[in-house]
Protein backbone atom coordinates (compact mmCIF):
# COMPACT_ATOMS: atom_id res chain seq x y z
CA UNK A 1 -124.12 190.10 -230.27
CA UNK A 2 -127.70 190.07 -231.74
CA UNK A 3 -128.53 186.82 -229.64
CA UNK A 4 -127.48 188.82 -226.04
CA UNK A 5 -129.33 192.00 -226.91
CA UNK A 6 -133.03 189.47 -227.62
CA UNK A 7 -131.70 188.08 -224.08
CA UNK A 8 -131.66 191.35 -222.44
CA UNK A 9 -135.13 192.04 -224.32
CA UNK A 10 -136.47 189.07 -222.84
CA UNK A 11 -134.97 190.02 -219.50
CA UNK A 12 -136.49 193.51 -219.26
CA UNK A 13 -139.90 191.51 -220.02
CA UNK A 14 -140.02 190.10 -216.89
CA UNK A 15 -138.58 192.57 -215.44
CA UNK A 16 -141.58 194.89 -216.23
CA UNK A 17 -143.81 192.43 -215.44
CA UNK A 18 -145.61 193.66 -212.85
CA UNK A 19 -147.25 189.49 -211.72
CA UNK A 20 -143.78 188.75 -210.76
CA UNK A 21 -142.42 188.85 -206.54
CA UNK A 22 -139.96 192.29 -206.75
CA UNK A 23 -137.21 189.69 -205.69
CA UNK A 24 -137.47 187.80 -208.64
CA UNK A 25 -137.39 191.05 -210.92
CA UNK A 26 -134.47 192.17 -208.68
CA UNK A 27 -132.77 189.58 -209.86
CA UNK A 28 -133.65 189.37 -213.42
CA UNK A 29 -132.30 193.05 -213.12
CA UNK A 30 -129.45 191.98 -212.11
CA UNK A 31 -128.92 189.29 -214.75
CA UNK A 32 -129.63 191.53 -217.29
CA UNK A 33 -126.87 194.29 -216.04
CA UNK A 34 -124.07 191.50 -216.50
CA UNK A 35 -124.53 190.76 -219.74
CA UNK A 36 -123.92 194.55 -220.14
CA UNK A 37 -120.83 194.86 -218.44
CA UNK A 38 -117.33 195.17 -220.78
CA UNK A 39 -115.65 192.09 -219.71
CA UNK A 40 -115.04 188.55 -221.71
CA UNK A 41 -118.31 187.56 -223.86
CA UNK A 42 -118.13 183.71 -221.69
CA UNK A 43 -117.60 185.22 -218.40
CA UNK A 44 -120.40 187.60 -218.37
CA UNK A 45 -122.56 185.04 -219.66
CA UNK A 46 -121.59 182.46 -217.39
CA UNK A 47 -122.55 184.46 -213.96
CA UNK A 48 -125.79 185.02 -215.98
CA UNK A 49 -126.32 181.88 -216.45
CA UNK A 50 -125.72 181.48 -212.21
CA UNK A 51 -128.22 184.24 -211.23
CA UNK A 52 -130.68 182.65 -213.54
CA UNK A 53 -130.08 179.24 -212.41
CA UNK A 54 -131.36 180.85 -208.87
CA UNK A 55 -134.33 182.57 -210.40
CA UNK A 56 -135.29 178.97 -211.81
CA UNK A 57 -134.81 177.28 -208.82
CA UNK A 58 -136.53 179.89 -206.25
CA UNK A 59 -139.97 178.52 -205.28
CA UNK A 60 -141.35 181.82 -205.58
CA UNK A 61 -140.94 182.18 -209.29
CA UNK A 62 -144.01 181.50 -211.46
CA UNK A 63 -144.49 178.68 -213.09
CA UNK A 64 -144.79 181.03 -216.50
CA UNK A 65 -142.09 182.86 -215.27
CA UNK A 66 -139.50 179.72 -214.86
CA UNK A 67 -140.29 178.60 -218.47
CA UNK A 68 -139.36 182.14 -220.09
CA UNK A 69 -135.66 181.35 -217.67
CA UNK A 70 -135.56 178.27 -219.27
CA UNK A 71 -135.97 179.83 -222.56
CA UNK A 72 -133.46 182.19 -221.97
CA UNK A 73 -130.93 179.99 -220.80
CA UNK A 74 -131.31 177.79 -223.64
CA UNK A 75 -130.48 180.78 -225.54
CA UNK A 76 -127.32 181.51 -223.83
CA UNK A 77 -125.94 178.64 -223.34
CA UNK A 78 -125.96 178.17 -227.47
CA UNK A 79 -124.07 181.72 -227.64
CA UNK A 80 -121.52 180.41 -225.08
CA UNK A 81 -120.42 177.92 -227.47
């Protein structure tokens, strides 16, 4: 559980961060939110995993921004298992 509360740290970072397009921190917002939901630990993470696979992949994101994704993901994807 420690690992998804750093992610939604992380998330709430760029969230706050005031260089990034609202749309991106929309959706950051919104990644953040399903990791908080009650529901099965792989699900939750898994359609976080999807909304940050489209933060990562929008052209508008920051080339900063991407890498701290990436980061995240990596994260993750090594509590999923």
């Amino acid at each position: 559980m420690d690992a998804l509360i750093q992610v939604v740290e992380l998330l709430a970072q760029i969230e706050q961060d005031m260089s990034v397009p609202k749309n991106i921190r929309s959706k950051v917002k919104s990644a953040a939110s399903l990791l908080q939901i009650e529901q099965d630990m792989a699900i939750k993470i898994d359609k976080s995993l999807q909304e940050l696979d489209e933060i990562a992949e929008d052209t508008n994101t920051p080339s900063y921004t991407r890498t701290q994704i990436w980061n995240i993901v990596s994260l993750l994807e090594a509590r999923k298992v």
